[in-house]
C-alpha atoms as a PDB file:
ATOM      1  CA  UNK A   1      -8.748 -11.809 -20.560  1.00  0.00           C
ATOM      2  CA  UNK A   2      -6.692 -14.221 -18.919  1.00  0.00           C
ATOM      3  CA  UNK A   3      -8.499 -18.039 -17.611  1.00  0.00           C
ATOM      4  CA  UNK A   4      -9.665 -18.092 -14.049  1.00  0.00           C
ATOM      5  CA  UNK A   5      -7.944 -19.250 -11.375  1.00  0.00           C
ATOM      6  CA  UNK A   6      -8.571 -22.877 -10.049  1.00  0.00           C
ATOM      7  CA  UNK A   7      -9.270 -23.175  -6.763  1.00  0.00           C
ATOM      8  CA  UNK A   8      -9.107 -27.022  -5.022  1.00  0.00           C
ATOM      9  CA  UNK A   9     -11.023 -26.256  -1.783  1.00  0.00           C
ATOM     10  CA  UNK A  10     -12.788 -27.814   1.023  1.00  0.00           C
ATOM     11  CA  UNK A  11     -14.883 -25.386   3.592  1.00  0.00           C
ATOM     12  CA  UNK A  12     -12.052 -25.606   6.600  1.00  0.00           C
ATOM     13  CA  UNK A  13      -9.988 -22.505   8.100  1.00  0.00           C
ATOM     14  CA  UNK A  14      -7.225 -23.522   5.785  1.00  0.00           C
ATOM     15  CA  UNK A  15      -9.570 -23.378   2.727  1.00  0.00           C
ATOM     16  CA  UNK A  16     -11.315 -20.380   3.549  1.00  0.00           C
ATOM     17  CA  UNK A  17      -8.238 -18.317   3.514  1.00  0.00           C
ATOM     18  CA  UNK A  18      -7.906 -19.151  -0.290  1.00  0.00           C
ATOM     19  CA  UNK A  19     -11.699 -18.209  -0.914  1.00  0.00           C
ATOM     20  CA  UNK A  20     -11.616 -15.066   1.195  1.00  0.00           C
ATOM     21  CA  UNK A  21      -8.688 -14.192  -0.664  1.00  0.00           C
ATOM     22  CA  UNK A  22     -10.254 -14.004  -4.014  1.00  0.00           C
ATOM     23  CA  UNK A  23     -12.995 -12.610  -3.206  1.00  0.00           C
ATOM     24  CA  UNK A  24     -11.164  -9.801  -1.737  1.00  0.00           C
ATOM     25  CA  UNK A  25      -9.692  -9.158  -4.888  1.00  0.00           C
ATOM     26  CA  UNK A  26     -12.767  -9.945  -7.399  1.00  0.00           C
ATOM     27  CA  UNK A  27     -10.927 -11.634  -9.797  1.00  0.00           C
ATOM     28  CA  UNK A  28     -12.726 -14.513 -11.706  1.00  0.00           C
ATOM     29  CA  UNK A  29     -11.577 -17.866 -10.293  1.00  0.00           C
ATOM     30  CA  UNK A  30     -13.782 -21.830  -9.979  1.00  0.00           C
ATOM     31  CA  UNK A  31     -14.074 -24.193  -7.234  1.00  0.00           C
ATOM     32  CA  UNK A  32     -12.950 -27.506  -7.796  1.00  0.00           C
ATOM     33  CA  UNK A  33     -14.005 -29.113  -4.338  1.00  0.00           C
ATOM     34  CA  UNK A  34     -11.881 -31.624  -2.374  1.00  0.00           C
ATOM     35  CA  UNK A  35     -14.272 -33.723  -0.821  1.00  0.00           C
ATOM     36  CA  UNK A  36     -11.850 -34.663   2.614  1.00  0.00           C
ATOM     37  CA  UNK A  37     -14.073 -36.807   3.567  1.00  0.00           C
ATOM     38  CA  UNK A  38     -14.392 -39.191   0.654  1.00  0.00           C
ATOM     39  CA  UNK A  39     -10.301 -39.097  -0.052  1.00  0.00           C
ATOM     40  CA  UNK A  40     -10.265 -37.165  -3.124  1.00  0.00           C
ATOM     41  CA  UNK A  41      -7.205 -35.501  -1.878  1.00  0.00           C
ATOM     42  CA  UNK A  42      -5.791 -38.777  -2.824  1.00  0.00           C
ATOM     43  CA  UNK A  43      -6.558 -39.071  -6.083  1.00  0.00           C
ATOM     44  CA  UNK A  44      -3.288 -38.813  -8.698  1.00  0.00           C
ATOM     45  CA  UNK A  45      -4.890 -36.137 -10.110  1.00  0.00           C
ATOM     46  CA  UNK A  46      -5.061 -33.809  -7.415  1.00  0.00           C
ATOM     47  CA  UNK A  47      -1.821 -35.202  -6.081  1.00  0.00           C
ATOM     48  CA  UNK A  48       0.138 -33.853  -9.133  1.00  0.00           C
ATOM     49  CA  UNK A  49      -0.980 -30.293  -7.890  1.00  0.00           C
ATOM     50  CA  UNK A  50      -0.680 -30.756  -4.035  1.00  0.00           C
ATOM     51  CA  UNK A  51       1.801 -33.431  -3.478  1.00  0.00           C
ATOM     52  CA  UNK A  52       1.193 -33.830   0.685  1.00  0.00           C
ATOM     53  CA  UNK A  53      -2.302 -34.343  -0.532  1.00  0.00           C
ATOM     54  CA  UNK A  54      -3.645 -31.521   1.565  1.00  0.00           C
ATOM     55  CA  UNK A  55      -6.548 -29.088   0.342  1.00  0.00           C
ATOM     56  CA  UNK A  56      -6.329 -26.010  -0.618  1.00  0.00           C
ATOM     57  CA  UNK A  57      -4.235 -25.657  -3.816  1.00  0.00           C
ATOM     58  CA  UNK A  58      -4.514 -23.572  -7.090  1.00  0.00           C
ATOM     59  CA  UNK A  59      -3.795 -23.353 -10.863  1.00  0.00           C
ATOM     60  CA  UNK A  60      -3.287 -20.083 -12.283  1.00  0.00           C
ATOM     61  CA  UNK A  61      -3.176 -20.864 -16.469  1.00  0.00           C
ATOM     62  CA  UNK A  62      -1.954 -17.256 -16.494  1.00  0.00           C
ATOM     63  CA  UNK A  63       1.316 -17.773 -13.739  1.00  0.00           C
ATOM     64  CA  UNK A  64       4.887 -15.805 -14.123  1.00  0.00           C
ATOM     65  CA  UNK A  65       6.019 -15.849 -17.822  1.00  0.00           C
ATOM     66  CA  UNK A  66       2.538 -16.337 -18.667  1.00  0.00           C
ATOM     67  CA  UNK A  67       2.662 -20.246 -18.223  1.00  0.00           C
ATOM     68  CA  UNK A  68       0.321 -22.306 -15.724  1.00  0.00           C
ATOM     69  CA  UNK A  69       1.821 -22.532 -12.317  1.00  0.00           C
ATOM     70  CA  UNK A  70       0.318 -24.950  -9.630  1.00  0.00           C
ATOM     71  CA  UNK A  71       0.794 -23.522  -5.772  1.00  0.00           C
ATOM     72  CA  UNK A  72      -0.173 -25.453  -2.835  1.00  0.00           C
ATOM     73  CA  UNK A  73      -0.071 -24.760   1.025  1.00  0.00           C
ATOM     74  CA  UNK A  74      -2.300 -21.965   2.125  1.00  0.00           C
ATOM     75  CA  UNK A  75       0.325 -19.397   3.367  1.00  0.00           C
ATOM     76  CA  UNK A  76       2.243 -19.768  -0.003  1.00  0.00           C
ATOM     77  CA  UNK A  77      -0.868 -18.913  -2.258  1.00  0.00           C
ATOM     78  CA  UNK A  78      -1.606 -16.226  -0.174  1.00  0.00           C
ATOM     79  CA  UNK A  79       1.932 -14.265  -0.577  1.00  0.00           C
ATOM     80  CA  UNK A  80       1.581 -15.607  -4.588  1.00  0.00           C
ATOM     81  CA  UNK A  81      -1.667 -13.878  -5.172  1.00  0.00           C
ATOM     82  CA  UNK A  82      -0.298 -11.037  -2.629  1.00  0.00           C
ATOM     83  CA  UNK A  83       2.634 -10.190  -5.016  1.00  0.00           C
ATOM     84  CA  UNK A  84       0.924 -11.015  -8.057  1.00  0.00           C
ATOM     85  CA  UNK A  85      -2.128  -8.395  -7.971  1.00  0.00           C
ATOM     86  CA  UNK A  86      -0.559  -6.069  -5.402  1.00  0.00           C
ATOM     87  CA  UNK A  87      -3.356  -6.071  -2.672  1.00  0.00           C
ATOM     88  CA  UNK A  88      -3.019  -7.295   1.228  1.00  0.00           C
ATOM     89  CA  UNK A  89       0.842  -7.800   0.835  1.00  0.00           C
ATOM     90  CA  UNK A  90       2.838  -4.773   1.058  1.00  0.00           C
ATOM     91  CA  UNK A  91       5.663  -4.080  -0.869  1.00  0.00           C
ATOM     92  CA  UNK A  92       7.608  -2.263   0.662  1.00  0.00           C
ATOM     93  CA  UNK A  93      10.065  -4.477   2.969  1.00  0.00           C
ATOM     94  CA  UNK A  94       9.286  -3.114   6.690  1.00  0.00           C
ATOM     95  CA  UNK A  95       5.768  -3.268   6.040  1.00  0.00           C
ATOM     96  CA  UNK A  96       5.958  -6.787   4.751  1.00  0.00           C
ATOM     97  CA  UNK A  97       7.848  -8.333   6.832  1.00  0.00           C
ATOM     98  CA  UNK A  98       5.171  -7.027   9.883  1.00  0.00           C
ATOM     99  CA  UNK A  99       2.677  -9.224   7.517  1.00  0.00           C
ATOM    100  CA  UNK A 100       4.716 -12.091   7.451  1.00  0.00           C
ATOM    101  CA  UNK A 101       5.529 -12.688  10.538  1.00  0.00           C
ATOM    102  CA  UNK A 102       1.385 -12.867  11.605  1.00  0.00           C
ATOM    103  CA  UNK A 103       1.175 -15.437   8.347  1.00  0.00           C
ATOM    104  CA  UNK A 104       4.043 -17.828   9.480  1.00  0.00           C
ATOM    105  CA  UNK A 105       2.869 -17.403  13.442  1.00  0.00           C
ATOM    106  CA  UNK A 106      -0.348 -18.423  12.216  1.00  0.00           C
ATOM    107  CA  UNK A 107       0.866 -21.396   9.687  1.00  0.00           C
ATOM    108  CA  UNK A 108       3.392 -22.722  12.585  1.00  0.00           C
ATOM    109  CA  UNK A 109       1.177 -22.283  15.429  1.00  0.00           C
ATOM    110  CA  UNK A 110      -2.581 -20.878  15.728  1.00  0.00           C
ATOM    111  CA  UNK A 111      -3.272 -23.474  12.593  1.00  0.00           C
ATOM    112  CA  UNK A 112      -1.856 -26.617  14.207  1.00  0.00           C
ATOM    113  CA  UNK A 113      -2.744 -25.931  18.332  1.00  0.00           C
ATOM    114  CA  UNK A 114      -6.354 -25.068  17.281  1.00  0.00           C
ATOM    115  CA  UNK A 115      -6.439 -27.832  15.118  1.00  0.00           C
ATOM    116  CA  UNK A 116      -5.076 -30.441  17.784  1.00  0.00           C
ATOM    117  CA  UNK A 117      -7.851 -28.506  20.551  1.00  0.00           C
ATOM    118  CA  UNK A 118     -10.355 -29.113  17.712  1.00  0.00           C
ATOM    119  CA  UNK A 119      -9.962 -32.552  17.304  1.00  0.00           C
ATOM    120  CA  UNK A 120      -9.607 -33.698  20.830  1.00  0.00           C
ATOM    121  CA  UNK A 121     -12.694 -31.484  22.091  1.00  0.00           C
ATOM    122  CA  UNK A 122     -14.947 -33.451  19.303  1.00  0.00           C
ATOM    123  CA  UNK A 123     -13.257 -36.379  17.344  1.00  0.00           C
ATOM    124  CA  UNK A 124     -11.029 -38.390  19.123  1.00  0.00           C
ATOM    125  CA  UNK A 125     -12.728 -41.537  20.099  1.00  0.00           C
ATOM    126  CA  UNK A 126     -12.586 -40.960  23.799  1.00  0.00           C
ATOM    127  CA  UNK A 127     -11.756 -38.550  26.030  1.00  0.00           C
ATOM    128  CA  UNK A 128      -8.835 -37.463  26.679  1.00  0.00           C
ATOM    129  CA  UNK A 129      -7.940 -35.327  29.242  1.00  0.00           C
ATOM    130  CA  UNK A 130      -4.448 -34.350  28.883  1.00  0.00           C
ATOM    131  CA  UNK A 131      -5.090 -33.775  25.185  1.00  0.00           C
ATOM    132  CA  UNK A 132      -7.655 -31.579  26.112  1.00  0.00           C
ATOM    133  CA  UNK A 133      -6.367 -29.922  28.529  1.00  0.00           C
ATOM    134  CA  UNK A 134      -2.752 -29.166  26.885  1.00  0.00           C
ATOM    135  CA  UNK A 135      -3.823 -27.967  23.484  1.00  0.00           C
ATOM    136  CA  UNK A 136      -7.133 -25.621  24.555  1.00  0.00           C
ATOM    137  CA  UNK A 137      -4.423 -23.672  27.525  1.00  0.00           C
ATOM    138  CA  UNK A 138      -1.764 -23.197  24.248  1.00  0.00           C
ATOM    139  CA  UNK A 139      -4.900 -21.643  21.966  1.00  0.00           C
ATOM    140  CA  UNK A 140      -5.834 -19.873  24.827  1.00  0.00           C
ATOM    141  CA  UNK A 141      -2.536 -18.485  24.873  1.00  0.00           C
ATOM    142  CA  UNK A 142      -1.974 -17.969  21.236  1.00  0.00           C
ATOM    143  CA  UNK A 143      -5.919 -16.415  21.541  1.00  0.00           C
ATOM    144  CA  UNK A 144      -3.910 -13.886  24.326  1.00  0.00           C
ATOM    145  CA  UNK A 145      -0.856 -12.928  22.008  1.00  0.00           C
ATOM    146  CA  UNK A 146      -3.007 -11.794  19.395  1.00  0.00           C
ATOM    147  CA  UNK A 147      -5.369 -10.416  21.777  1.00  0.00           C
ATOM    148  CA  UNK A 148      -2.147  -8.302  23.015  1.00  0.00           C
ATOM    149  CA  UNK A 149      -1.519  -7.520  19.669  1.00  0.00           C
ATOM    150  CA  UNK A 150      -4.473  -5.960  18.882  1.00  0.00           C
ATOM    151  CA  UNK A 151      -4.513  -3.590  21.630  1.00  0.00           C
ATOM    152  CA  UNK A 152      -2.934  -0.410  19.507  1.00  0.00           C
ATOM    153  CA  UNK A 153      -3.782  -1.409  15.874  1.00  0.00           C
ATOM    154  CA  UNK A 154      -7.070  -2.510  14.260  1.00  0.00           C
ATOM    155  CA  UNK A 155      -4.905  -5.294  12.231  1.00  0.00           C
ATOM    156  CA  UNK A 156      -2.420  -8.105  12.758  1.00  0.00           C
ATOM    157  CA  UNK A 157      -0.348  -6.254  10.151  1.00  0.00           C
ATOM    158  CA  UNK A 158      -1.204  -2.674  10.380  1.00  0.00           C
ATOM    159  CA  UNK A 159      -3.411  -2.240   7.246  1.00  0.00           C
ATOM    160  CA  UNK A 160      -5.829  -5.333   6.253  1.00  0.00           C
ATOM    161  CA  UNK A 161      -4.073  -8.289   4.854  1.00  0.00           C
ATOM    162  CA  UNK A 162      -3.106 -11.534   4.428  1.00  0.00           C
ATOM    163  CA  UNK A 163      -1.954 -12.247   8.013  1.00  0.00           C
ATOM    164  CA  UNK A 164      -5.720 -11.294   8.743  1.00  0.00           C
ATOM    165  CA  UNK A 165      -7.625 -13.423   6.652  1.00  0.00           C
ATOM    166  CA  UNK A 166      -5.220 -16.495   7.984  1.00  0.00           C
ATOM    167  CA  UNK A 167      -5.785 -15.933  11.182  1.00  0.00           C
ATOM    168  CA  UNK A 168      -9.591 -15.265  11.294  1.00  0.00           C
ATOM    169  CA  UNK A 169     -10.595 -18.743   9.783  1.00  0.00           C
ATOM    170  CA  UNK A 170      -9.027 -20.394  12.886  1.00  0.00           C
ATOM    171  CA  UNK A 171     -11.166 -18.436  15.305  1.00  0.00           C
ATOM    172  CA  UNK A 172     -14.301 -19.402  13.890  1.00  0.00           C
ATOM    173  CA  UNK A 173     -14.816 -22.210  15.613  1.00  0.00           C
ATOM    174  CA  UNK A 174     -13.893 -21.127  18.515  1.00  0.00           C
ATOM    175  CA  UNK A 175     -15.891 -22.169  21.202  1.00  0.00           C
ATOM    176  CA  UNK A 176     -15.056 -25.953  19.834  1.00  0.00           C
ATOM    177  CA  UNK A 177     -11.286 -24.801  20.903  1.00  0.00           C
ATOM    178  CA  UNK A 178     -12.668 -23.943  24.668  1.00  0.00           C
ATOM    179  CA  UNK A 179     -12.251 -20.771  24.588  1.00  0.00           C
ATOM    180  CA  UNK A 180     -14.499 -17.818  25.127  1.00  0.00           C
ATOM    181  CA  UNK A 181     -14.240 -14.389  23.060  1.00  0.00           C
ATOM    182  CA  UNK A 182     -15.733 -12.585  26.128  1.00  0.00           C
ATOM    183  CA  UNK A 183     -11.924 -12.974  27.844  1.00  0.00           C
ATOM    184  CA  UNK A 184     -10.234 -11.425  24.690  1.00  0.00           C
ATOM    185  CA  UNK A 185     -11.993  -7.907  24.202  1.00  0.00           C
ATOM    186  CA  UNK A 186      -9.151  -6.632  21.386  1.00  0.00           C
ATOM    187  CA  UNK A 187      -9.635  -9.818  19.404  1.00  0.00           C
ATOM    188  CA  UNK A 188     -13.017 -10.117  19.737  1.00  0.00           C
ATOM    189  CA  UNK A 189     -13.360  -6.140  18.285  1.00  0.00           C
ATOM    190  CA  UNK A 190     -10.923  -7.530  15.424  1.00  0.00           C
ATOM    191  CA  UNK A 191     -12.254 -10.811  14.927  1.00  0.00           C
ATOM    192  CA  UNK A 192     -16.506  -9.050  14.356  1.00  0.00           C
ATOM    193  CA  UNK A 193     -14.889  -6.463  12.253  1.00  0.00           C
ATOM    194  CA  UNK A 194     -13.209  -8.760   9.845  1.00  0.00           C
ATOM    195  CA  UNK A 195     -15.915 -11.263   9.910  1.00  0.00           C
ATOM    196  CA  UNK A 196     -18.586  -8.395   8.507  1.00  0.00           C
ATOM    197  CA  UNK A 197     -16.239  -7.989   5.438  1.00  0.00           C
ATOM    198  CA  UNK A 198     -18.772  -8.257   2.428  1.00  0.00           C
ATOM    199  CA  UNK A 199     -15.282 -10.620   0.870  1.00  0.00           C
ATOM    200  CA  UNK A 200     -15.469 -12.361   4.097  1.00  0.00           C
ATOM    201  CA  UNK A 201     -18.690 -13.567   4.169  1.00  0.00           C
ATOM    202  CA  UNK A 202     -18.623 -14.779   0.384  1.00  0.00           C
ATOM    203  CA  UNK A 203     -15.631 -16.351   1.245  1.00  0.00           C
ATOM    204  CA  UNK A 204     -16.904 -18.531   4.051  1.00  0.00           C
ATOM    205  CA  UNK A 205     -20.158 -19.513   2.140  1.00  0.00           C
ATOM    206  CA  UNK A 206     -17.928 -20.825  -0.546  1.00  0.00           C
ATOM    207  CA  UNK A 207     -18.921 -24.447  -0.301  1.00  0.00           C
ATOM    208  CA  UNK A 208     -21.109 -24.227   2.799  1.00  0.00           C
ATOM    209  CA  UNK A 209     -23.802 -26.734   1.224  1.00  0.00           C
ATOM    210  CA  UNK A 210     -21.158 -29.353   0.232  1.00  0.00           C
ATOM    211  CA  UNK A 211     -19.757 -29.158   4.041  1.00  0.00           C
ATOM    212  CA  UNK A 212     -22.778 -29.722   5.748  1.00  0.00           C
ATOM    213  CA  UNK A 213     -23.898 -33.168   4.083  1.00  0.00           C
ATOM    214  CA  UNK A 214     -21.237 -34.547   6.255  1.00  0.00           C
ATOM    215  CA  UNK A 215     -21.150 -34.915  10.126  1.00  0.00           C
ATOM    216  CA  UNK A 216     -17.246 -35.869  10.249  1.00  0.00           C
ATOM    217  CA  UNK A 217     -17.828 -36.402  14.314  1.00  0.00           C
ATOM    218  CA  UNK A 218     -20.308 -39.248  13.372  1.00  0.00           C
ATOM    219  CA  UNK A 219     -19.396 -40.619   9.592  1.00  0.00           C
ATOM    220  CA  UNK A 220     -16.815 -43.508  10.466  1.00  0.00           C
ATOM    221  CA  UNK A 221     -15.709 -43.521   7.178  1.00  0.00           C
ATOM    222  CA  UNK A 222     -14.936 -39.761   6.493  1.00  0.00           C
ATOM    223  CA  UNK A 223     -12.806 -39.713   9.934  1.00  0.00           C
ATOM    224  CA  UNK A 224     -10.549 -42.372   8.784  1.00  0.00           C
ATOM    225  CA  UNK A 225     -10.260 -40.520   5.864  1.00  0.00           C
ATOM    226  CA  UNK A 226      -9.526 -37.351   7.707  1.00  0.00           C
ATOM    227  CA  UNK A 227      -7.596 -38.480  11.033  1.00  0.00           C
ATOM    228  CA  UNK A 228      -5.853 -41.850   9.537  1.00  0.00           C
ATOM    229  CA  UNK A 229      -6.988 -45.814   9.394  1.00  0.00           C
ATOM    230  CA  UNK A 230      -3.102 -46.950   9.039  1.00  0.00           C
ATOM    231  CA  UNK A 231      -3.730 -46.311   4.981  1.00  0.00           C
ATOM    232  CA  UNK A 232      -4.265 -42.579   5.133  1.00  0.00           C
ATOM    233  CA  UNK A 233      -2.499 -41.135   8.039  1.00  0.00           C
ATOM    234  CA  UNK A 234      -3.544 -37.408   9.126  1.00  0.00           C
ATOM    235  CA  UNK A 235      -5.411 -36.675   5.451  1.00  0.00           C
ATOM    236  CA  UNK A 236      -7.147 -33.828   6.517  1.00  0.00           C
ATOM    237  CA  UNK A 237      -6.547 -30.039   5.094  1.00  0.00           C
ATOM    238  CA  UNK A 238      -3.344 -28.729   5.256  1.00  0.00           C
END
């Protein structure tokens, strides 16, 4: 029986995708948390394994030709671990490409806009309204293409897979983006139906404990950490 896989996680969309994924497929795998917050992400260590010191990363001791291999960025593990046990990634070529697409839209734009609406609706120092205002009408929009999406399928993809559990971390904290589910009816559907996944929910509990004992809108230190002090520019998760 081959070692479990290492996981180097922090409880944020981009780390849930990573936890949600292996739960999905039930194979063994251990947390080594990140704490963003405190800078481990900076450590030499952990840099060796994700060098833009962004969370989440893996090790799998049992990678192609049966030698360790070390992955970082989110949508990258996702396709590994997609080809590698043959669940949530397709293999045929039509159907996979349908699933990458949703991964890449969501890696190049629903990641970053809801981000940016994140962070301006409850960390930047003061108010800003153009900030604001500008990133919570693009995740509105973004919210409306998959919304538009959704209409004739039940998944971003077709079947369940990767391109789901991307996106679905990112909606979580949605009303902290501005927007409301109640104007997105075929996302909404979507987003409850993926969210009661037994996988899902052990996914997002992963670390759930170690999240809470920091407020990052109040700890001075674990913002500088996160959102850059002239030291650490933008350290936060990947």
């Amino acid at each position: 029986m081959s070692a479990p896989i290492e996981l180097y996680y922090w409880p944020t969309p981009n780390g849930w995708k990573i936890s949600i994924m292996l739960e999905e497929l039930g194979i063994p795998y251990e947390v080594r948390f990140v704490d963003i917050g405190k800078g481990e992400q900076f450590e030499p260590a952990f840099l060796q394994i994700s060098p833009n010191n962004r969370m989440p990363a893996i090790v799998d001791p049992d990678g192609p030709e049966g030698r360790s291999i070390s992955i970082f960025e989110s949508g990258a593990i996702l396709q590994y671990l997609g080809r590698k046990f043959g669940r949530f990634y397709p293999g045929d070529d039509r159907a996979r490409t349908e699933v990458d697409q949703w991964l890449f839209w969501q890696v190049g734009g629903l990641g970053p806009m809801a981000g940016q609406a994140h962070h301006f609706h409850q960390y930047a120092p003061e108010p800003i309204a153009y900030a604001i205002d500008r990133y919570t009408a693009e995740v509105r929009r973004l919210y409306g293409v998959i919304d538009r999406r959704l209409a004739d399928r039940e998944y971003l993809g077709g079947a369940y897979s990767i391109a789901d559990i991307a996106c679905v971390g990112w909606i979580v904290p949605y009303e902290k983006q501005g927007q409301n589910l109640a104007n997105f009816l075929h996302l909404k559907r979507w987003f409850d139906a993926v969210l009661a996944r037994p996988a899902v929910i052990r996914g997002m509990a992963v670390g759930r404990q170690e999240r809470e004992r920091t407020d990052f809108a109040k700890d001075r230190k674990a913002r500088a950490m996160l959102f850059g002090d002239g030291d650490h520019p933008r350290a936060d998760s990947e």
